[in-house]
Protein backbone atom coordinates (compact mmCIF):
# COMPACT_ATOMS: atom_id res chain seq x y z
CA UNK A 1 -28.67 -16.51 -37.44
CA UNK A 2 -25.18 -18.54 -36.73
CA UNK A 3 -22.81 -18.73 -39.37
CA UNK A 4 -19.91 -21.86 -39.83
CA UNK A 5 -16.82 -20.10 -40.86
CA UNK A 6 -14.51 -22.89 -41.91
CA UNK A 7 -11.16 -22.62 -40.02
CA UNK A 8 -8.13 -20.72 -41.82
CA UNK A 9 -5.35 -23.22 -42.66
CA UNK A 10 -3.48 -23.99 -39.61
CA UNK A 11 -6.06 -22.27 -37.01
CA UNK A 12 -5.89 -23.76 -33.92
CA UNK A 13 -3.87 -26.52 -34.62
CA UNK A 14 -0.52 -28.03 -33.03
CA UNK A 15 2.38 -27.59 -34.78
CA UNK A 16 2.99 -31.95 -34.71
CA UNK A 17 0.93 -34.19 -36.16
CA UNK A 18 -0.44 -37.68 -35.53
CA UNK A 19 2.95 -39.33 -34.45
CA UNK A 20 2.49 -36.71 -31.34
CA UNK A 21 -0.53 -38.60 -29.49
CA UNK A 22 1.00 -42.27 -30.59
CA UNK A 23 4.18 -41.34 -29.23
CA UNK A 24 2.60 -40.28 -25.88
CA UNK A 25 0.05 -43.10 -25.77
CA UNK A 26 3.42 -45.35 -26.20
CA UNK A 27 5.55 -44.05 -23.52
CA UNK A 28 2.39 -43.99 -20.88
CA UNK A 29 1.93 -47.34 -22.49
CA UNK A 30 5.56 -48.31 -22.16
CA UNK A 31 5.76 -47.27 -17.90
CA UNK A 32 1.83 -48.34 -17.19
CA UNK A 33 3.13 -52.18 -18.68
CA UNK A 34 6.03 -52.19 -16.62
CA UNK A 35 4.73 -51.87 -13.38
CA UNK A 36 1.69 -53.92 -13.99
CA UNK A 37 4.71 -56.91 -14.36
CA UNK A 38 6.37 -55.34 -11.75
CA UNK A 39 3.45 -56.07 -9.19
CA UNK A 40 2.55 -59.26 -11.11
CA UNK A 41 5.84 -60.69 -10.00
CA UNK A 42 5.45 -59.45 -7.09
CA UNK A 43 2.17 -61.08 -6.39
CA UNK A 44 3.17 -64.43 -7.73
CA UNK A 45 5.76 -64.53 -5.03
CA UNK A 46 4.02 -63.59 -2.23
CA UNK A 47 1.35 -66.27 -3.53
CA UNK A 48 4.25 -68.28 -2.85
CA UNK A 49 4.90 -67.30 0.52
CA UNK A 50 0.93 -67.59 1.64
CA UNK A 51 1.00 -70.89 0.56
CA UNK A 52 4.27 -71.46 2.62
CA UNK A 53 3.34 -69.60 5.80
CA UNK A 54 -0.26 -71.47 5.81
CA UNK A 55 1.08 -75.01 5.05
CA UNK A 56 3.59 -74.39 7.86
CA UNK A 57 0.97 -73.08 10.03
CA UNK A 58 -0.92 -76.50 9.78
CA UNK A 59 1.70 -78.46 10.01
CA UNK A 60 2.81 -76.79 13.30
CA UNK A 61 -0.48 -77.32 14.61
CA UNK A 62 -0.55 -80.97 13.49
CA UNK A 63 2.87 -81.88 15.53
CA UNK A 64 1.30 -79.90 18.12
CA UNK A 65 -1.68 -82.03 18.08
CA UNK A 66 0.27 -85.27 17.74
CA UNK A 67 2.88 -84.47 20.60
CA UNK A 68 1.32 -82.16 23.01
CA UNK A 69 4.17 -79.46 23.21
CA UNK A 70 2.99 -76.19 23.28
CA UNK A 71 5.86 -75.15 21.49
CA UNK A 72 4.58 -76.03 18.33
CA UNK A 73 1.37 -74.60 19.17
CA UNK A 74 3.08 -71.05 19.46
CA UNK A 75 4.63 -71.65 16.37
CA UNK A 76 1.37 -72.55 14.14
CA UNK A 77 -0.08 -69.53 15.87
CA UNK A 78 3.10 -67.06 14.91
CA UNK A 79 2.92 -68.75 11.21
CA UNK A 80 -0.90 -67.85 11.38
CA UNK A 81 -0.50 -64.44 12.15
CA UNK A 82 2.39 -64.03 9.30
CA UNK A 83 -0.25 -65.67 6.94
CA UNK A 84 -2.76 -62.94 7.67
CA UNK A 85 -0.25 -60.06 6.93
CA UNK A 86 1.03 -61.50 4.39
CA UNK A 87 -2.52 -62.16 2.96
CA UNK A 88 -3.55 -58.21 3.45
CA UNK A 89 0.26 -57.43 1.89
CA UNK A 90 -0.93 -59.49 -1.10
CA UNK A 91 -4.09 -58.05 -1.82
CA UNK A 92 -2.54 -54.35 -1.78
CA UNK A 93 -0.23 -55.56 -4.37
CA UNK A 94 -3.19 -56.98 -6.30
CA UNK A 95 -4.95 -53.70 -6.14
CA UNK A 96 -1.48 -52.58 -7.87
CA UNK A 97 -1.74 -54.14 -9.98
CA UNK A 98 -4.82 -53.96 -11.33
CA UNK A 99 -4.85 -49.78 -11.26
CA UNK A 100 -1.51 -50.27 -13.63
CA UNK A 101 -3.61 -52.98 -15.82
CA UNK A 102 -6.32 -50.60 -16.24
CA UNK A 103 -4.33 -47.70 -16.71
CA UNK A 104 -2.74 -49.61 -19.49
CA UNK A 105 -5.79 -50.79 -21.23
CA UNK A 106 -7.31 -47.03 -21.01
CA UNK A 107 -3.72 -45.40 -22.77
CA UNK A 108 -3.49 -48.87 -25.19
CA UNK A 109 -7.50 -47.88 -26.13
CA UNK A 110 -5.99 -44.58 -27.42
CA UNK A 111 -4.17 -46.04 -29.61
CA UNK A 112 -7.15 -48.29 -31.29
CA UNK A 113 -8.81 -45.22 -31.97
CA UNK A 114 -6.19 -43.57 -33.81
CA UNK A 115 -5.88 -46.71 -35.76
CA UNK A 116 -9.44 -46.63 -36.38
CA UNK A 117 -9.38 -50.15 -34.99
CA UNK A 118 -13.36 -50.65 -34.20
CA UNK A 119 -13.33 -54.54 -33.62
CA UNK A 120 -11.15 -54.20 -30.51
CA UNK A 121 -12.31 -51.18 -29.21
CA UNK A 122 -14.73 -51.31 -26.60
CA UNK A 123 -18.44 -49.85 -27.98
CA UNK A 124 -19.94 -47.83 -24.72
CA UNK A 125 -23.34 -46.70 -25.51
CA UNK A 126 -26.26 -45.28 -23.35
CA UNK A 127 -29.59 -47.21 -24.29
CA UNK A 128 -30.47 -46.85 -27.49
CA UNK A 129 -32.42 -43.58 -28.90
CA UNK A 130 -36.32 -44.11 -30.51
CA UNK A 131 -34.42 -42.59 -33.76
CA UNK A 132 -31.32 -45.20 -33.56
CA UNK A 133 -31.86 -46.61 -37.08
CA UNK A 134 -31.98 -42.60 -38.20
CA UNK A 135 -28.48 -42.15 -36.01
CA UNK A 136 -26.75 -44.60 -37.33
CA UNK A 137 -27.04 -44.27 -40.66
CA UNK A 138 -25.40 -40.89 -40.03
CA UNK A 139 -22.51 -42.92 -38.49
CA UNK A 140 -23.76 -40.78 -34.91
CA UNK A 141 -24.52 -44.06 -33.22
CA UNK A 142 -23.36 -47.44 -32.88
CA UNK A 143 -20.52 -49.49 -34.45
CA UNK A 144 -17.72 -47.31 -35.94
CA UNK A 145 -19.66 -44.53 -35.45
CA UNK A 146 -18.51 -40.72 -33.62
CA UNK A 147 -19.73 -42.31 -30.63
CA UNK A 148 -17.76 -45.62 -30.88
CA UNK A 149 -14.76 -43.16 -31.44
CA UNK A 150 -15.97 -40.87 -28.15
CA UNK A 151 -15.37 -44.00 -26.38
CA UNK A 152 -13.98 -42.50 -23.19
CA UNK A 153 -17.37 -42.23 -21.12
CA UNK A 154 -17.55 -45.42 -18.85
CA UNK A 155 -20.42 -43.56 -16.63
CA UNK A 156 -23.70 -44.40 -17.23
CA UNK A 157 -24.75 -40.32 -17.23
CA UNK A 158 -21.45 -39.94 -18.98
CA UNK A 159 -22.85 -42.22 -22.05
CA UNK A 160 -26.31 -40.12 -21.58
CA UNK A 161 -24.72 -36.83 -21.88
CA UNK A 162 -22.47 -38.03 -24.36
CA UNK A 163 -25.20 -39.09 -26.77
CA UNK A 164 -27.66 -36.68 -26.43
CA UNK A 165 -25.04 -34.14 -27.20
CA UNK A 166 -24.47 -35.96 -30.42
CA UNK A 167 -27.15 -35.74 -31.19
CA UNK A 168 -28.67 -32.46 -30.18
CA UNK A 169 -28.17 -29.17 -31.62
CA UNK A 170 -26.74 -26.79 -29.18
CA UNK A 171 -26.99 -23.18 -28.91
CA UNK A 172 -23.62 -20.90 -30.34
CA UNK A 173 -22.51 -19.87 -26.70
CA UNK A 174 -22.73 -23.33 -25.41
CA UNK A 175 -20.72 -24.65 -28.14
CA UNK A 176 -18.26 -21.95 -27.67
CA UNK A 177 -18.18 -22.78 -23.81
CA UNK A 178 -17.67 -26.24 -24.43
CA UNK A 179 -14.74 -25.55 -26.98
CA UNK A 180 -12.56 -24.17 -23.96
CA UNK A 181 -13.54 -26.30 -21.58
CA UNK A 182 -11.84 -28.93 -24.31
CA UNK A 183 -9.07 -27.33 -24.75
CA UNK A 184 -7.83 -27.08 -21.32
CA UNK A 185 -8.70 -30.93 -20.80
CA UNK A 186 -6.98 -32.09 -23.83
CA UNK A 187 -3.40 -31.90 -22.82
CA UNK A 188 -4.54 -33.32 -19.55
CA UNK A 189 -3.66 -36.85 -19.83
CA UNK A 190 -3.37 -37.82 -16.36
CA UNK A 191 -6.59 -36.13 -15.33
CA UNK A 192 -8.54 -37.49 -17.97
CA UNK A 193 -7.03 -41.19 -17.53
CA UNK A 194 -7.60 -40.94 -13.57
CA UNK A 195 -11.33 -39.97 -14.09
CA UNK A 196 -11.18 -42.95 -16.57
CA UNK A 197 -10.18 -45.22 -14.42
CA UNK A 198 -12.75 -44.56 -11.64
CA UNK A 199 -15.52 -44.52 -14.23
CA UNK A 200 -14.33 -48.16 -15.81
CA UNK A 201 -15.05 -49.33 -11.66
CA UNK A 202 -18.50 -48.55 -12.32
CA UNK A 203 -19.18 -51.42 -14.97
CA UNK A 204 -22.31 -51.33 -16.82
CA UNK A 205 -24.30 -50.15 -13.55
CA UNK A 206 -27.01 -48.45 -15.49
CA UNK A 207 -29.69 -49.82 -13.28
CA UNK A 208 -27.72 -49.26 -10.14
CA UNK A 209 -27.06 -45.69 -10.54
CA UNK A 210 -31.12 -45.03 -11.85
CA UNK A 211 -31.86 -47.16 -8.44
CA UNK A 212 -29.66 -45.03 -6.45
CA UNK A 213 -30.81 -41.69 -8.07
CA UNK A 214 -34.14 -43.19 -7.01
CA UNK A 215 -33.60 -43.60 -3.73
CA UNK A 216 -31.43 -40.46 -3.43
CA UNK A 217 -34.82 -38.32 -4.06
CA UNK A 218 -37.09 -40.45 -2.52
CA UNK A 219 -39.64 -39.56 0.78
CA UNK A 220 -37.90 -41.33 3.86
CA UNK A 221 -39.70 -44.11 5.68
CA UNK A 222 -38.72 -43.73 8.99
CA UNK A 223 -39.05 -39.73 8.73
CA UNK A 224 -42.75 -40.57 8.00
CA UNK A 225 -42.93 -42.33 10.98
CA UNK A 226 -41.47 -39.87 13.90
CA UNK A 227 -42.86 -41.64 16.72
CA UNK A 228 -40.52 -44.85 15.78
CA UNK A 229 -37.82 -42.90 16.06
CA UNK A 230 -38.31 -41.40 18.99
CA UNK A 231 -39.34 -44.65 20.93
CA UNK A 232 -36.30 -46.45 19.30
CA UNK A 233 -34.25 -44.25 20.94
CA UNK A 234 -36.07 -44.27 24.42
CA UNK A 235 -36.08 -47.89 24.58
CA UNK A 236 -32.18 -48.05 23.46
CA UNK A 237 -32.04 -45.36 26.46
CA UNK A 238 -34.24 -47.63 28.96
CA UNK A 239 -32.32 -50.43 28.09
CA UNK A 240 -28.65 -49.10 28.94
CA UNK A 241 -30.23 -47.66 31.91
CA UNK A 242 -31.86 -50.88 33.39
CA UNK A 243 -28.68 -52.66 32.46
CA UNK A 244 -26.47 -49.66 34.54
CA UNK A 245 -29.12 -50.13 37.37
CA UNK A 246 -28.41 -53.66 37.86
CA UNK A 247 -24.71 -52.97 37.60
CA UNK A 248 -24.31 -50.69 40.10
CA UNK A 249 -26.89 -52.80 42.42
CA UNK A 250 -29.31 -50.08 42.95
CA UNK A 251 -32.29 -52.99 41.71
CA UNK A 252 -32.23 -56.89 42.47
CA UNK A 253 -34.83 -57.17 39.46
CA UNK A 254 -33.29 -57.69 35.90
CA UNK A 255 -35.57 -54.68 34.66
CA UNK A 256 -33.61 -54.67 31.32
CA UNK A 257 -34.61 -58.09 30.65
CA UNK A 258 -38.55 -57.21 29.97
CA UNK A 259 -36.93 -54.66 27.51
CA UNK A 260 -34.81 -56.64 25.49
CA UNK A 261 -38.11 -58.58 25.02
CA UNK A 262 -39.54 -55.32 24.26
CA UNK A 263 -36.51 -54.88 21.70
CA UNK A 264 -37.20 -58.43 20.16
CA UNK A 265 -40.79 -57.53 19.63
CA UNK A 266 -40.29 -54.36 17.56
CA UNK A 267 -37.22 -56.26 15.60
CA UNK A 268 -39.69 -59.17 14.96
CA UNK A 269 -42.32 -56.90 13.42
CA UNK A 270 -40.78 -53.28 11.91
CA UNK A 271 -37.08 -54.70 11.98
CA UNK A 272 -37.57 -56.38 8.85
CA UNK A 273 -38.87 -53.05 6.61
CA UNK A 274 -35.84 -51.26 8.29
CA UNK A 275 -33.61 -53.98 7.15
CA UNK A 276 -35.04 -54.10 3.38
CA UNK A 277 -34.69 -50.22 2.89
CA UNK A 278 -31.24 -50.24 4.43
CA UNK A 279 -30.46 -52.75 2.12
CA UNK A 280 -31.71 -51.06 -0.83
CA UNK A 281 -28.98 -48.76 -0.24
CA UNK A 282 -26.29 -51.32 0.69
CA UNK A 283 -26.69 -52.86 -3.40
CA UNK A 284 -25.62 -49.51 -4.49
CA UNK A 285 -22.32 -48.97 -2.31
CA UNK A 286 -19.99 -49.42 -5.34
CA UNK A 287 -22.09 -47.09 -6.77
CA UNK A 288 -21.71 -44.08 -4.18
CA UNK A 289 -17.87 -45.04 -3.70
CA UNK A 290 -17.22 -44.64 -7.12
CA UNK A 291 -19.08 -41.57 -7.14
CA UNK A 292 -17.27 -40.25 -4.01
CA UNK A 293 -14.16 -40.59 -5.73
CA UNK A 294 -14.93 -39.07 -9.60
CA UNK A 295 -16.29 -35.97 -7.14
CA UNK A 296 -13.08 -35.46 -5.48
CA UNK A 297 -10.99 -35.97 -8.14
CA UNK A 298 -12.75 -32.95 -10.38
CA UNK A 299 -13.26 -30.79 -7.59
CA UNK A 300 -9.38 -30.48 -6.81
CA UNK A 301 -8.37 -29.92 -10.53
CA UNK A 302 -7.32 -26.54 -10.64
CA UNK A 303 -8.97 -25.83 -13.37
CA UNK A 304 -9.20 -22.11 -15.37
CA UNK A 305 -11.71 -22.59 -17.62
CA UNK A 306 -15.12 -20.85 -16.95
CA UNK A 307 -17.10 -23.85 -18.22
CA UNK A 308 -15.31 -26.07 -15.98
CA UNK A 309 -15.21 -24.33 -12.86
CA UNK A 310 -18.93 -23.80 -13.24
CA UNK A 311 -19.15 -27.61 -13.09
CA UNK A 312 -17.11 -27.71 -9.85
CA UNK A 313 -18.99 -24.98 -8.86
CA UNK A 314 -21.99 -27.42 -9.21
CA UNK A 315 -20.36 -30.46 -7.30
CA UNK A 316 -21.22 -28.42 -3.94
CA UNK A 317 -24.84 -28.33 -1.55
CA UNK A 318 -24.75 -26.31 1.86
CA UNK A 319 -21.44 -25.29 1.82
CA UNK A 320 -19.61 -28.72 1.38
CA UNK A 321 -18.53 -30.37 -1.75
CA UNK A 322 -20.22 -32.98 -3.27
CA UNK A 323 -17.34 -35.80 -2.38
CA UNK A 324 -17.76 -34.84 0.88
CA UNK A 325 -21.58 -35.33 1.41
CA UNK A 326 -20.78 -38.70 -0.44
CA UNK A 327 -18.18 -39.80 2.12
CA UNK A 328 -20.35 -39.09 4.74
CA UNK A 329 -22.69 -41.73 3.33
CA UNK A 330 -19.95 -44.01 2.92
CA UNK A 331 -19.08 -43.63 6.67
CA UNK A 332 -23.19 -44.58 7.72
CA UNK A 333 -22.92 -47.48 5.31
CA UNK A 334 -20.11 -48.79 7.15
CA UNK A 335 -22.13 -48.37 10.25
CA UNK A 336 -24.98 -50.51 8.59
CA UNK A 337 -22.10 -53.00 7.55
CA UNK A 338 -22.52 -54.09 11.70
CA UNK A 339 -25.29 -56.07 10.56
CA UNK A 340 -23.38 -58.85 9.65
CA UNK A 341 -21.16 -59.57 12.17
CA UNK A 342 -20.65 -62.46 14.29
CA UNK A 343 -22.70 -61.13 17.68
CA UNK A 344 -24.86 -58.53 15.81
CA UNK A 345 -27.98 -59.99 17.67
CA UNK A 346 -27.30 -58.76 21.30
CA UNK A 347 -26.52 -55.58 20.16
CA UNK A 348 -29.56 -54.91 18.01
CA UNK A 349 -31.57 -55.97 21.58
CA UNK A 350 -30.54 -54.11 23.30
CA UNK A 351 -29.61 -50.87 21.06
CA UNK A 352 -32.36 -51.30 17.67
CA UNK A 353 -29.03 -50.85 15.78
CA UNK A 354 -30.58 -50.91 12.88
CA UNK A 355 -33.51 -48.01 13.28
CA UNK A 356 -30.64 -45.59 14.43
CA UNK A 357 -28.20 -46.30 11.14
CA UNK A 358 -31.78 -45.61 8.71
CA UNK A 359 -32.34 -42.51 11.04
CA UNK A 360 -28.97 -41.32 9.90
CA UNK A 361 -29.33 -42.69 6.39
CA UNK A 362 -32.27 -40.55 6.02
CA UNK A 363 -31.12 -37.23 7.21
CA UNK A 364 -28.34 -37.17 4.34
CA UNK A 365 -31.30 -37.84 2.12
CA UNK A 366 -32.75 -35.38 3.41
CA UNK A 367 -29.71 -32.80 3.39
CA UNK A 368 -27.87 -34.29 0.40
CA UNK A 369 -30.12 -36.34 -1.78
CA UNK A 370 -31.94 -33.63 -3.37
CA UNK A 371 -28.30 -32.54 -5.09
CA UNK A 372 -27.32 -36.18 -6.38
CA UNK A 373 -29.00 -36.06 -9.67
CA UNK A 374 -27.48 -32.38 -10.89
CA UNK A 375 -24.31 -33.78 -9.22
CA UNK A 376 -24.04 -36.69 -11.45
CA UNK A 377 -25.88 -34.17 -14.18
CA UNK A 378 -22.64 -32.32 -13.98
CA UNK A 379 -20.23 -35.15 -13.79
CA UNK A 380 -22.29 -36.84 -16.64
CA UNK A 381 -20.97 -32.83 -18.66
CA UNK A 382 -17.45 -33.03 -17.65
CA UNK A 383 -17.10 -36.99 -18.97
CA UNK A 384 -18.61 -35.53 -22.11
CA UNK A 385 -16.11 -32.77 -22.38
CA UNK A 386 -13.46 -35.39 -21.47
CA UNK A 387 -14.18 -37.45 -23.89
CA UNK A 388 -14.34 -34.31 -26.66
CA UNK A 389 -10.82 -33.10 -24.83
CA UNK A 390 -9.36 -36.85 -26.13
CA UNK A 391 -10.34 -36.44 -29.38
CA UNK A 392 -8.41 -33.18 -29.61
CA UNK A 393 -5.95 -34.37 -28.61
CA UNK A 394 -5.68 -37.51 -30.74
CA UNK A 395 -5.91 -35.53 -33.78
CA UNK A 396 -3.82 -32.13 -33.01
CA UNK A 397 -3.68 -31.17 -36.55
CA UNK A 398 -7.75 -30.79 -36.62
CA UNK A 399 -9.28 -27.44 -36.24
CA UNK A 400 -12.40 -25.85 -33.79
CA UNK A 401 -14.65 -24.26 -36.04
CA UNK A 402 -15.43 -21.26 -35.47
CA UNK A 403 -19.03 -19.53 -34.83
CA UNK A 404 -20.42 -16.22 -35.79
CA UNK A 405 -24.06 -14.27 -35.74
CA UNK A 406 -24.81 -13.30 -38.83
């Protein structure tokens, strides 16, 4: 039997109170403001100088046109090229910006839920539990509820986690695990902001990331079908070949001709599935990327706690950490990303681009996709504890209870 012994006065409380975590959520406050105006500035004037560089551009071109010097035709091309750097210059400084904008709304959201300010602070909820009605009446659920207050999930398995703990006894030891896991996260404010801010990238992807677990776990389609593979690699083979043949003049006869037609054929008829399942992946790339990064940035804390490191411990498969299996896929995506350039045509006759990037696409599933779901199981327990850690920390002056067998 487990016994609540009600905290002696003073027991595991900070010495400050409430002005403590206002004071902090200020000052972040304070520096996250200033350089979000700092790169808003910024990218007002180089808004400025695109505009500039690109009218100039044109009107190079125009008196180029109009006269026939060549002179003016360098220029418009030199003003071109200074608009495209100075386009790629302004979107970094947008992307600036916007990590100091969100950075600020995350430390400014602190400070609504000290306030108890529940009409401006964001309500993230998982879907709503068969007992809702029952949960919030208990003030577990909904609007100004312990959840609306736990606010700090932005993951979809974060929100999951996050609720059924609430509402879910848990067993003595697991409590007491979870109490130092939030105590070493609590004074963390930079770690738990950064794996804020990645999770707020994520939106309200709920049916993204079930699609993705989906397809993480799912049988391949091409590994079902090992003679495709095989033959789209001997044709891509024959093809080169013929092509080298020809080259070199050891054949007058355009052999690799009859196989591009060959190519065209099996695009016409099986290229189409390929495309659709490589596509069903290709919806869900914001989805892995954010993923990719929330890995990496909890497996490099240096964290002490048992409880935690046996969540890092669980962001690994075969030897390799979880971030790293995800940037893999990231790297075949960007393969599959060939698809939609300019001259992609030629080169899916004559190499069946396409079969080769699902080949690879479905040997990670193979090797990775079995770990996504406890991956994102664990990521969905640290959010939780995150989101725990920044209630400590809110409220230093409240106490851990503490739990006994009777």
């Amino acid at each position: 039997m487990t016994q609540y012994v009600a905290p002696q006065p003073g027991q595991n409380a900070a010495p400050d109170g409430i002005d403590a975590p206002v004071t902090a959520y200020e000052a972040r406050g304070q520096v996250f403001a200033a350089q979000r105006d700092h790169y808003a500035a910024r990218s007002a004037r180089m808004a400025n100088v695109n505009l500039a560089l690109f009218t100039g551009a044109l009107i190079c071109l125009g008196i180029g046109v109009w006269q026939g010097e060549a002179l003016w035709y360098l220029g418009a091309g030199l003003l071109a090229l200074g608009f495209v750097a100075a386009y790629a210059y302004h979107t970094a400084i947008d992307r600036h910006h916007h990590h100091f904008n969100e950075l600020w709304t995350i430390t400014n959201e602190g400070l609504l839920r000290i306030r108890r300010d529940w009409q401006a602070l964001p309500l993230r909820q998982a879907p709503e539990p068969p007992d809702m009605a029952l949960a919030a009446d208990l003030d577990l659920l909904g609007h100004a509820s312990l959840q609306h207050l736990l606010n700090t999930a932005y993951t979809p398995i974060g929100q999951i986690t996050l609720q059924r703990w609430l509402l879910q006894p848990a067993a003595p030891p697991v409590v007491r695990a979870r109490q130092g896991a939030v105590q070493q996260l609590a004074p963390l404010l930079d770690f738990r902001d950064q794996l804020a801010l990645r999770g707020r990238s994520m939106g309200t992807a709920q049916t993204n990331y079930e699609r993705f677990l989906d397809w993480s776990e799912d049988a391949g389609w091409l590994s079902a079908r090992p003679w495709l593979v095989w033959l789209s690699r001997f044709l891509t083979l024959l093809t080169f070949a013929a092509i080298g043949l020809q080259i070199a003049g050891l054949t007058p006869y355009p052999l690799w001709v009859g196989l591009i037609v060959v190519n065209l054929l099996l695009v016409l008829t099986i290229g189409g599935r390929v495309d659709e399942v490589i596509d069903r992946v290709a919806a869900r790339q914001i989805v892995f990327r954010t993923y990719t990064d929330l890995f990496q940035l909890i497996s490099a804390q240096p964290f002490t706690d048992p409880e935690l490191q046996r969540l890092q411990a669980r962001l690994t498969a075969q030897g390799q950490r979880a971030d790293h299996h995800m940037r893999r896929l990231t790297r075949i995506m960007a393969l599959a990303e060939l698809r939609h350039f300019m001259f992609y045509l030629p080169i899916q006759l004559m190499t069946l681009w396409n079969f080769h990037v699902l080949w690879l696409l479905e040997r990670w599933q193979a090797t990775a996709g079995c770990h996504v779901r406890d991956w994102l199981a664990a990521l969905g327990e640290l959010e939780a504890l995150s989101a725990l850690a920044a209630l400590a920390h809110d409220h230093p002056s409240w106490t851990f209870p503490t739990l006994q067998t009777a």
